[in-house]
Protein backbone atom coordinates (compact mmCIF):
# COMPACT_ATOMS: atom_id res chain seq x y z
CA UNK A 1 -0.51 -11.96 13.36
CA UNK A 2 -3.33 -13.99 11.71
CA UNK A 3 -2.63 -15.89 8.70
CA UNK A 4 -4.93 -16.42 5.92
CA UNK A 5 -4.98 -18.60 2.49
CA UNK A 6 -6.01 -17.95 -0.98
CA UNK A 7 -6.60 -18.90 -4.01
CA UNK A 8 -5.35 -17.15 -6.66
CA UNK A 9 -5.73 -17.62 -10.46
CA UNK A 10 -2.44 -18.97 -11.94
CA UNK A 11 -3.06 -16.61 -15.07
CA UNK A 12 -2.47 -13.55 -12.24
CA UNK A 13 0.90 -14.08 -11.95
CA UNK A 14 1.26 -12.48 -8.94
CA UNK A 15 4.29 -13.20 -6.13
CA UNK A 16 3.22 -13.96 -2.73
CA UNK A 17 5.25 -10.59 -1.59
CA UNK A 18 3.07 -8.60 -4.60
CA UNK A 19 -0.03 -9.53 -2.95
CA UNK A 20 0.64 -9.02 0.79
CA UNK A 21 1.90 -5.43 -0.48
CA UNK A 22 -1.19 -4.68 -2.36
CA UNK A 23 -3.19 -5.62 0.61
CA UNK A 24 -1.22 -3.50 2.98
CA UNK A 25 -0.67 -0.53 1.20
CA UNK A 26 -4.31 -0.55 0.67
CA UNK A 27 -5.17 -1.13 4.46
CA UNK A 28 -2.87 1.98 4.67
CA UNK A 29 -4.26 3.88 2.23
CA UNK A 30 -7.92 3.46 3.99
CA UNK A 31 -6.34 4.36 7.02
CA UNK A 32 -6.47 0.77 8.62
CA UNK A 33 -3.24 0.00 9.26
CA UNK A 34 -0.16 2.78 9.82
CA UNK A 35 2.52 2.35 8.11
CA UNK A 36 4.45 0.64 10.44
CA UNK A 37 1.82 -2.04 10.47
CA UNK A 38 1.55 -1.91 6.77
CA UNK A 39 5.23 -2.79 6.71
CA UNK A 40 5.53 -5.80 9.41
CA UNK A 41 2.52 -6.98 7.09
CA UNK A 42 4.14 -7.50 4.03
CA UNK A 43 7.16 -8.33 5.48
CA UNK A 44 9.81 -5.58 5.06
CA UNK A 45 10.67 -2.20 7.01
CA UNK A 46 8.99 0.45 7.05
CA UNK A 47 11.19 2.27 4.79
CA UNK A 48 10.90 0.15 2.53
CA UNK A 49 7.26 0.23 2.19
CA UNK A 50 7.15 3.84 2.05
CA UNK A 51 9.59 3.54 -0.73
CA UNK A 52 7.57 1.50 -2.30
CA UNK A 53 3.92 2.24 -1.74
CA UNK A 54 4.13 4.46 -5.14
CA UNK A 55 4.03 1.70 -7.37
CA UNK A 56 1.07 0.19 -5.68
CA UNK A 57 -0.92 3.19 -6.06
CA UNK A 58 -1.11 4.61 -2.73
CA UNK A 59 0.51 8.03 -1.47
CA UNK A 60 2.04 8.11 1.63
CA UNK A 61 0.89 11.95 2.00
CA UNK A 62 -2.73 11.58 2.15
CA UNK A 63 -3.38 13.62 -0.42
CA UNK A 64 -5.01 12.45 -3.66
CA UNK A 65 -3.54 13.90 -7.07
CA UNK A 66 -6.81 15.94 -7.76
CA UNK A 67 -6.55 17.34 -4.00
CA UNK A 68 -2.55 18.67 -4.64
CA UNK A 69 -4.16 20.02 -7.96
CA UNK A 70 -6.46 22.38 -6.23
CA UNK A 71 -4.27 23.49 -3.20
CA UNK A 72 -1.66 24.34 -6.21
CA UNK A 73 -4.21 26.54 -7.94
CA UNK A 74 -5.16 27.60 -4.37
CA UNK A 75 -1.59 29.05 -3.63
């Protein structure tokens, strides 16, 4: 796996873990990266990244909200 460095703004405050898992779940959420991959990514199974993946904004049913709204209605 490649590495790469940043720099990020003190004032972001964010953990090194906080911003691998942002990056992966959003390579997952474009379809980039399965979940699997998502998880090896940021460092932790894949379980666990599907458990989390919620609180980084990204579903891990491929549906947006709006999209579940109309299939409800559509029922």
């Amino acid at each position: 796996m490649n590495s790469v460095t940043l720099k990020i703004p003190p004032t972001l405050q964010l953990s090194e873990f906080d911003l691998s898992m942002t990056l992966a779940a959003k390579l997952f959420d474009e379809g980039k990266l399965s979940s699997g991959q998502a998880a090896e990514m940021a460092g932790i199974t894949k379980r666990t990244f599907l458990e989390l993946a919620g609180k980084f904004n990204t579903s891990i049913f491929g549906y947006t909200t709006e999209e579940l709204d109309e299939d409800l209605k559509n029922a």
